[in-house]
PDB file of N, CA and C in Angstrom:
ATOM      1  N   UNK A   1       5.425  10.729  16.434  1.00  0.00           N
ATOM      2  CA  UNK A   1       4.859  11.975  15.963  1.00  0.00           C
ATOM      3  C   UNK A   1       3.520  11.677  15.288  1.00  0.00           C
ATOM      4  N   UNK A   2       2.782  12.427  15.937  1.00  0.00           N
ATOM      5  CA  UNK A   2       1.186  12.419  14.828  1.00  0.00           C
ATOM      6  C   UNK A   2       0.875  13.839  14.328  1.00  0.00           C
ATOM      7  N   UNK A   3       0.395  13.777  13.116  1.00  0.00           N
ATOM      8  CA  UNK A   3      -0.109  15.278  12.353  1.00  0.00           C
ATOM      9  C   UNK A   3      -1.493  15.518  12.513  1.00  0.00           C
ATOM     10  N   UNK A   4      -1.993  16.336  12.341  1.00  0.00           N
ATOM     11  CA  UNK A   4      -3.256  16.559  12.571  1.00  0.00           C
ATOM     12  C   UNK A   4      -3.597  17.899  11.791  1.00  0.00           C
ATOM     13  N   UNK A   5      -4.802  18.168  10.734  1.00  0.00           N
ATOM     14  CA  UNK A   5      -4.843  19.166  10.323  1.00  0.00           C
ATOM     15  C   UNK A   5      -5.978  19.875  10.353  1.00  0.00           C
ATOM     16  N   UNK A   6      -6.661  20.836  10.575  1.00  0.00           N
ATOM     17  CA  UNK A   6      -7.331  21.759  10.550  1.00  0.00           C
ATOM     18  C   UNK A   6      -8.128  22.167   8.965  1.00  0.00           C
ATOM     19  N   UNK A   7      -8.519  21.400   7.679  1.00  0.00           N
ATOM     20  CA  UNK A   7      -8.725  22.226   7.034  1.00  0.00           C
ATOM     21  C   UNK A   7      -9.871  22.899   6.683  1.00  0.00           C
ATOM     22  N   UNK A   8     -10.676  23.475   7.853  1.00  0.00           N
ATOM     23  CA  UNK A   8     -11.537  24.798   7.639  1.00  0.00           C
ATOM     24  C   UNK A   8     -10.415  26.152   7.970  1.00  0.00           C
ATOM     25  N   UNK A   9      -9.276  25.587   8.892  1.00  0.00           N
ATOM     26  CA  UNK A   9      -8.537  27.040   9.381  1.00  0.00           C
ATOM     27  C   UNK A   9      -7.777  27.064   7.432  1.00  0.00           C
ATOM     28  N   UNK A  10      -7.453  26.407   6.696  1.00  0.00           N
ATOM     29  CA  UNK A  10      -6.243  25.967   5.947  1.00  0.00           C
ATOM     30  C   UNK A  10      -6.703  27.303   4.754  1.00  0.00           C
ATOM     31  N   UNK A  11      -5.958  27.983   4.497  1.00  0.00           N
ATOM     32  CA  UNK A  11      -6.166  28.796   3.129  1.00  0.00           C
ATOM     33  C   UNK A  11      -5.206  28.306   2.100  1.00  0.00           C
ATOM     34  N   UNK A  12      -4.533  27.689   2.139  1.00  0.00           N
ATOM     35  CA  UNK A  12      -4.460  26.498   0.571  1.00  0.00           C
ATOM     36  C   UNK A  12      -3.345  27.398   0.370  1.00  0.00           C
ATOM     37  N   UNK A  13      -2.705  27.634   0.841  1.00  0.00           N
ATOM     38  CA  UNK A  13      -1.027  28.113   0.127  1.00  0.00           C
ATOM     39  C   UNK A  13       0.308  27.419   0.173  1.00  0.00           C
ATOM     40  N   UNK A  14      -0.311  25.848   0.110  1.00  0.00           N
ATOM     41  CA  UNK A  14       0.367  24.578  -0.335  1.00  0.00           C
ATOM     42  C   UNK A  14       2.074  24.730  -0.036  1.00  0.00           C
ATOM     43  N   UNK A  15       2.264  25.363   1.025  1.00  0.00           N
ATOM     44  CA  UNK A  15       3.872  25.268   1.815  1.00  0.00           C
ATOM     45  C   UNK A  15       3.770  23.797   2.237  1.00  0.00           C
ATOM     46  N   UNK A  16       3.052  23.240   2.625  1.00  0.00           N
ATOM     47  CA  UNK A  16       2.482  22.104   3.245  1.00  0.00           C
ATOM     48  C   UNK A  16       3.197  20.837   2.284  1.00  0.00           C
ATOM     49  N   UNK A  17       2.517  21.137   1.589  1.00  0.00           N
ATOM     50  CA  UNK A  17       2.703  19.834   0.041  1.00  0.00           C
ATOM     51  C   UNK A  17       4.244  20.110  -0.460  1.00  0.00           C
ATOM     52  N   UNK A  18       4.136  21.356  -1.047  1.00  0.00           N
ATOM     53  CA  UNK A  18       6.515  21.964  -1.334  1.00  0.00           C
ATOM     54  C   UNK A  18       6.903  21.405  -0.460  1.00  0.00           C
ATOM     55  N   UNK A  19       6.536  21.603   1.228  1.00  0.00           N
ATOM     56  CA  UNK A  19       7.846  20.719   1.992  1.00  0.00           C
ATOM     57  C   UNK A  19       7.864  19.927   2.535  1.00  0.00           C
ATOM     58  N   UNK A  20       7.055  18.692   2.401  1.00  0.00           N
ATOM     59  CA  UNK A  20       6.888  17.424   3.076  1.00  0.00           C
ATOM     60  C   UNK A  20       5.289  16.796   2.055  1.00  0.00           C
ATOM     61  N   UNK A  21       6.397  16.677   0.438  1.00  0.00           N
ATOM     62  CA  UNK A  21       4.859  15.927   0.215  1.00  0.00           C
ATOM     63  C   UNK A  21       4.704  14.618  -0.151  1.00  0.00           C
ATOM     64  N   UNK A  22       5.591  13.364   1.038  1.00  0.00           N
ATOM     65  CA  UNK A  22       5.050  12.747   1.100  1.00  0.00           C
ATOM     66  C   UNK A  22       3.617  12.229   2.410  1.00  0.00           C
ATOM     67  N   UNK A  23       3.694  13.820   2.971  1.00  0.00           N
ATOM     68  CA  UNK A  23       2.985  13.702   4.029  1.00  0.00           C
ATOM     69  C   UNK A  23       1.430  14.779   3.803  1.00  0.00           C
ATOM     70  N   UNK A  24       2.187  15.419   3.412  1.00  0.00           N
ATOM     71  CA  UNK A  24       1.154  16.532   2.812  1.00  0.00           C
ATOM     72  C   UNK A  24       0.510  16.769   1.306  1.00  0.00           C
ATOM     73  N   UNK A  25      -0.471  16.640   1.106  1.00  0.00           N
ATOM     74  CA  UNK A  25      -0.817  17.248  -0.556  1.00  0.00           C
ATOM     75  C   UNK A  25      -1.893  18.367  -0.276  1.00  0.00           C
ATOM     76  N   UNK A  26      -2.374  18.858  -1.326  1.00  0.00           N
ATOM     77  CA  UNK A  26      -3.563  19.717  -1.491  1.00  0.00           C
ATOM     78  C   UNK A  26      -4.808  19.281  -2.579  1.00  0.00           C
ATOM     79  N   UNK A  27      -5.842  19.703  -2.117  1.00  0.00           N
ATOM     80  CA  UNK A  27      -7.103  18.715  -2.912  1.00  0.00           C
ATOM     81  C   UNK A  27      -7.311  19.997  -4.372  1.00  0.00           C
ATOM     82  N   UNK A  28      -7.434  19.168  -5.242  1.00  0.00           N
ATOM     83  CA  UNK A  28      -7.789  19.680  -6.429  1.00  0.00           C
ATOM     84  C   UNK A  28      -8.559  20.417  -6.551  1.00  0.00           C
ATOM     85  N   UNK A  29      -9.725  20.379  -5.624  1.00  0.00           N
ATOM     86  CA  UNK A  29     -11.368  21.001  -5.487  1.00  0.00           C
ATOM     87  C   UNK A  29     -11.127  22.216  -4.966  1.00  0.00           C
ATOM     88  N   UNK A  30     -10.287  22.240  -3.659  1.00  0.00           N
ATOM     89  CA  UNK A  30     -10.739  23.571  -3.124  1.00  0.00           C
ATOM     90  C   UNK A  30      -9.214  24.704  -2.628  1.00  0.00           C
ATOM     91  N   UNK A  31      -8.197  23.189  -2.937  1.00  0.00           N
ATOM     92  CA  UNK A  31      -7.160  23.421  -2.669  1.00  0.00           C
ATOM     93  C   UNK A  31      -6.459  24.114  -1.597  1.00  0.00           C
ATOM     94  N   UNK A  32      -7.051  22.993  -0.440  1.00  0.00           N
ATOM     95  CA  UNK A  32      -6.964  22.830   0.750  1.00  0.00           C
ATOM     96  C   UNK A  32      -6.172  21.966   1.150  1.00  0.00           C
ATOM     97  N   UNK A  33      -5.530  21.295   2.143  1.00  0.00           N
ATOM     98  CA  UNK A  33      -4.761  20.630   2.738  1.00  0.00           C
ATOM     99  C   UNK A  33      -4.984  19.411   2.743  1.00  0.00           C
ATOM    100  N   UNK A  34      -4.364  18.314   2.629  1.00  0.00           N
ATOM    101  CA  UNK A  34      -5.037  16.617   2.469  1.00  0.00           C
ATOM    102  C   UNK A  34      -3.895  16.172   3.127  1.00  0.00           C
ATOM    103  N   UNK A  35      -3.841  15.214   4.333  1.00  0.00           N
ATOM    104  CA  UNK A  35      -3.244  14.797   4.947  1.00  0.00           C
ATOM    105  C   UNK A  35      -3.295  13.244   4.134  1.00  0.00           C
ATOM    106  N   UNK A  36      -1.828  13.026   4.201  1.00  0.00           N
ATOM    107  CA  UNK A  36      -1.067  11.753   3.255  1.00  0.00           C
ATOM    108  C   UNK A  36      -0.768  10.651   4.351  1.00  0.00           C
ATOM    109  N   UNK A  37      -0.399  11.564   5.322  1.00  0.00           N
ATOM    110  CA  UNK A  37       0.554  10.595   6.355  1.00  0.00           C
ATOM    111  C   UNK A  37       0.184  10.867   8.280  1.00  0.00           C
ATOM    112  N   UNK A  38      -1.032  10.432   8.547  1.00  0.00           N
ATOM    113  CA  UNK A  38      -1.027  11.216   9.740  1.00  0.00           C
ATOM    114  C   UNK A  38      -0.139  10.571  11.088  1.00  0.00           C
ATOM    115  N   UNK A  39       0.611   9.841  10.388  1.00  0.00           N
ATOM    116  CA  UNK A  39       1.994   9.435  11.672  1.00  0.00           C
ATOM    117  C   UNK A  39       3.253   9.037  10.714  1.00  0.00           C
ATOM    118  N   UNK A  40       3.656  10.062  10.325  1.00  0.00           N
ATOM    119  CA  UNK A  40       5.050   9.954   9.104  1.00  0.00           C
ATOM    120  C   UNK A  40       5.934   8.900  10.159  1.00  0.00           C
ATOM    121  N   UNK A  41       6.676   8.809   8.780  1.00  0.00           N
ATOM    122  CA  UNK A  41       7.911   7.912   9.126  1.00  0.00           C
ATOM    123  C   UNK A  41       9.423   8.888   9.876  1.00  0.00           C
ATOM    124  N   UNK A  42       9.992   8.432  10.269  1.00  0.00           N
ATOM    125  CA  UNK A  42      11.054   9.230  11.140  1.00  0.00           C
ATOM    126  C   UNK A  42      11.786   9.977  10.095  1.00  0.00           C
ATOM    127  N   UNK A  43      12.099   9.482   8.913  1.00  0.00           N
ATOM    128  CA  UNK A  43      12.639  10.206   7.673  1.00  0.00           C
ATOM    129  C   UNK A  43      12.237  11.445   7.145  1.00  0.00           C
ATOM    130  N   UNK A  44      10.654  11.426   7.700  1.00  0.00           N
ATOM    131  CA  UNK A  44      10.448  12.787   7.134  1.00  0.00           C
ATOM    132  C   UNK A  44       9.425  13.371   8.401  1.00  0.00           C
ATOM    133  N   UNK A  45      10.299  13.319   9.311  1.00  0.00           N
ATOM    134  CA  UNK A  45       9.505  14.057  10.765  1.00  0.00           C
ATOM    135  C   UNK A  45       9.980  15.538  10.579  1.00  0.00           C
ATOM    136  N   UNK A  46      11.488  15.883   9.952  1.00  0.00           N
ATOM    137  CA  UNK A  46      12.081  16.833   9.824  1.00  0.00           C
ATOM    138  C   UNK A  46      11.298  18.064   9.208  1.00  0.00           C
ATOM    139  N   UNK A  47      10.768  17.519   7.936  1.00  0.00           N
ATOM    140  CA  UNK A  47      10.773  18.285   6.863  1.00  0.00           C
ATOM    141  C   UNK A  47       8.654  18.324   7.254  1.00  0.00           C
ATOM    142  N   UNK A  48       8.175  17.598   7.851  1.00  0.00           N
ATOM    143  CA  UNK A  48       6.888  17.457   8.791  1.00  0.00           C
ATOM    144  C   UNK A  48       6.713  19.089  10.008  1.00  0.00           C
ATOM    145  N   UNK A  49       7.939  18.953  10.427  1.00  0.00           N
ATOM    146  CA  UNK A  49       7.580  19.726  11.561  1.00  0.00           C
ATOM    147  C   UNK A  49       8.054  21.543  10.670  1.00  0.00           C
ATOM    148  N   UNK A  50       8.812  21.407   9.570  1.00  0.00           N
ATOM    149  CA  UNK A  50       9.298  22.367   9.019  1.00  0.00           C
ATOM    150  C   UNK A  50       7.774  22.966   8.233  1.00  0.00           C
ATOM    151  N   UNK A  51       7.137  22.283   7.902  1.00  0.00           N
ATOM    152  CA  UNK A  51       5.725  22.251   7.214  1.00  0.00           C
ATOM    153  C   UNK A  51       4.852  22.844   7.990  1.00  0.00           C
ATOM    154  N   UNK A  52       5.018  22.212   9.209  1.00  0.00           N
ATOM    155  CA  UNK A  52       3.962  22.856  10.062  1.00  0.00           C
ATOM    156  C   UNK A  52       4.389  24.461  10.776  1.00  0.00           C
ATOM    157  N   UNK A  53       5.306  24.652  10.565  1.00  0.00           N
ATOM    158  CA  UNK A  53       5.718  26.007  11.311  1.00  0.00           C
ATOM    159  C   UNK A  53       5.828  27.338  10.050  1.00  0.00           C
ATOM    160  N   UNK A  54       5.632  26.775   8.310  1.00  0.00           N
ATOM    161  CA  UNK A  54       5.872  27.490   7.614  1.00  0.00           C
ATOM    162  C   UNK A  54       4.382  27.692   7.188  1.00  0.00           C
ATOM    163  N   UNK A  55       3.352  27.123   7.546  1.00  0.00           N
ATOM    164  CA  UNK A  55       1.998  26.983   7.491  1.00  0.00           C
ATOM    165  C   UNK A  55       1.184  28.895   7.907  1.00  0.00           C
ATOM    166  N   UNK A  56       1.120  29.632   7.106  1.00  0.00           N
ATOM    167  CA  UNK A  56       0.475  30.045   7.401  1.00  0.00           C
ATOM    168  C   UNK A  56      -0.384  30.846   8.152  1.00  0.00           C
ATOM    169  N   UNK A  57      -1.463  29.739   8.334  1.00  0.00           N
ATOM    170  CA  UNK A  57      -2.974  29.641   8.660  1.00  0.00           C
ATOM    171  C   UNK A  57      -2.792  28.846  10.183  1.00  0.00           C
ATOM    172  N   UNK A  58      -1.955  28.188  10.367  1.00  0.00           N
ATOM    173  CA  UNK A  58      -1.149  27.440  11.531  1.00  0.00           C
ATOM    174  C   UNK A  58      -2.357  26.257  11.868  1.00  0.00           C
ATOM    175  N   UNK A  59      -2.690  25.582  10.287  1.00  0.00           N
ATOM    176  CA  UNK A  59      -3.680  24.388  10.049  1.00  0.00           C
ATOM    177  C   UNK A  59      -2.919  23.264  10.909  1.00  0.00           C
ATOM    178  N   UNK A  60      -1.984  23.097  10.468  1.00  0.00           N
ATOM    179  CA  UNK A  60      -1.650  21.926  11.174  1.00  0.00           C
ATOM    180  C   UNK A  60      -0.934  21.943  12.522  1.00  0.00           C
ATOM    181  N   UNK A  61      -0.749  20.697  12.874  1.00  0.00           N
ATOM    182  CA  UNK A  61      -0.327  20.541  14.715  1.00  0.00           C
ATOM    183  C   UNK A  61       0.353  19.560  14.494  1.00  0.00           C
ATOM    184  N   UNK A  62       1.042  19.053  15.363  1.00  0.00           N
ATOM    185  CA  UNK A  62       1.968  18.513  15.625  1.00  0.00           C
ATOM    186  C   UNK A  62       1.942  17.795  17.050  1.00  0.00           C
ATOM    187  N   UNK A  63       2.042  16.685  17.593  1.00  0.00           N
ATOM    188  CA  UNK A  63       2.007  16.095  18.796  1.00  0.00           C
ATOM    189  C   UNK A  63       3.143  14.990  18.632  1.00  0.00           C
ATOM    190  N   UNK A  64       3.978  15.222  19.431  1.00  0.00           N
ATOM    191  CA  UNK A  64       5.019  14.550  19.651  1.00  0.00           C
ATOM    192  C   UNK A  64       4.963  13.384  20.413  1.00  0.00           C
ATOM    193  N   UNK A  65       5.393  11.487  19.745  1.00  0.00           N
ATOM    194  CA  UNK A  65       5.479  10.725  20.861  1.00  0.00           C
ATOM    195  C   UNK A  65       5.739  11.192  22.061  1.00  0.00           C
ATOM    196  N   UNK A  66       5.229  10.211  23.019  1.00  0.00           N
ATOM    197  CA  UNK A  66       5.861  10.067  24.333  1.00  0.00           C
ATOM    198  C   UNK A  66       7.516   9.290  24.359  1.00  0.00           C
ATOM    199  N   UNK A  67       8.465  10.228  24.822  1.00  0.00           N
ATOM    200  CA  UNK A  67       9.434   9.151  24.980  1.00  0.00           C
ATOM    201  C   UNK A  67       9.772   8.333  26.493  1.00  0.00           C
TER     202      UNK A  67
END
């Protein structure tokens, strides 16, 4: 899995960071989206892909290994 984020689309309503923040935070400045982890660990692919679908602004993406 790789993340990928968008933050000119991102309006900073930090669902992102609440549900996956060891992958996600938000920047102090503009309080926008800051990518932590742009290929998480399998432990938190769950709570990654839950992040990205509760997003919003639909900043982030999601691309799934090849299996």
């Amino acid at each position: 899995m790789k993340v990928q984020v968008d933050r000119e689309r991102c309006c900073g309503a930090g669902m992102c960071a609440l549900t996956a923040p060891d992958v996600f935070d938000q920047s102090e400045e503009d309080g926008q989206v800051l990518l932590l982890d742009p290929e998480p660990r399998p432990e938190n692919a769950s709570a990654t892909r839950e992040a990205a679908q509760l997003c919003p602004s639909g900043a982030i993406s999601i691309v799934e290994d090849d299996a």
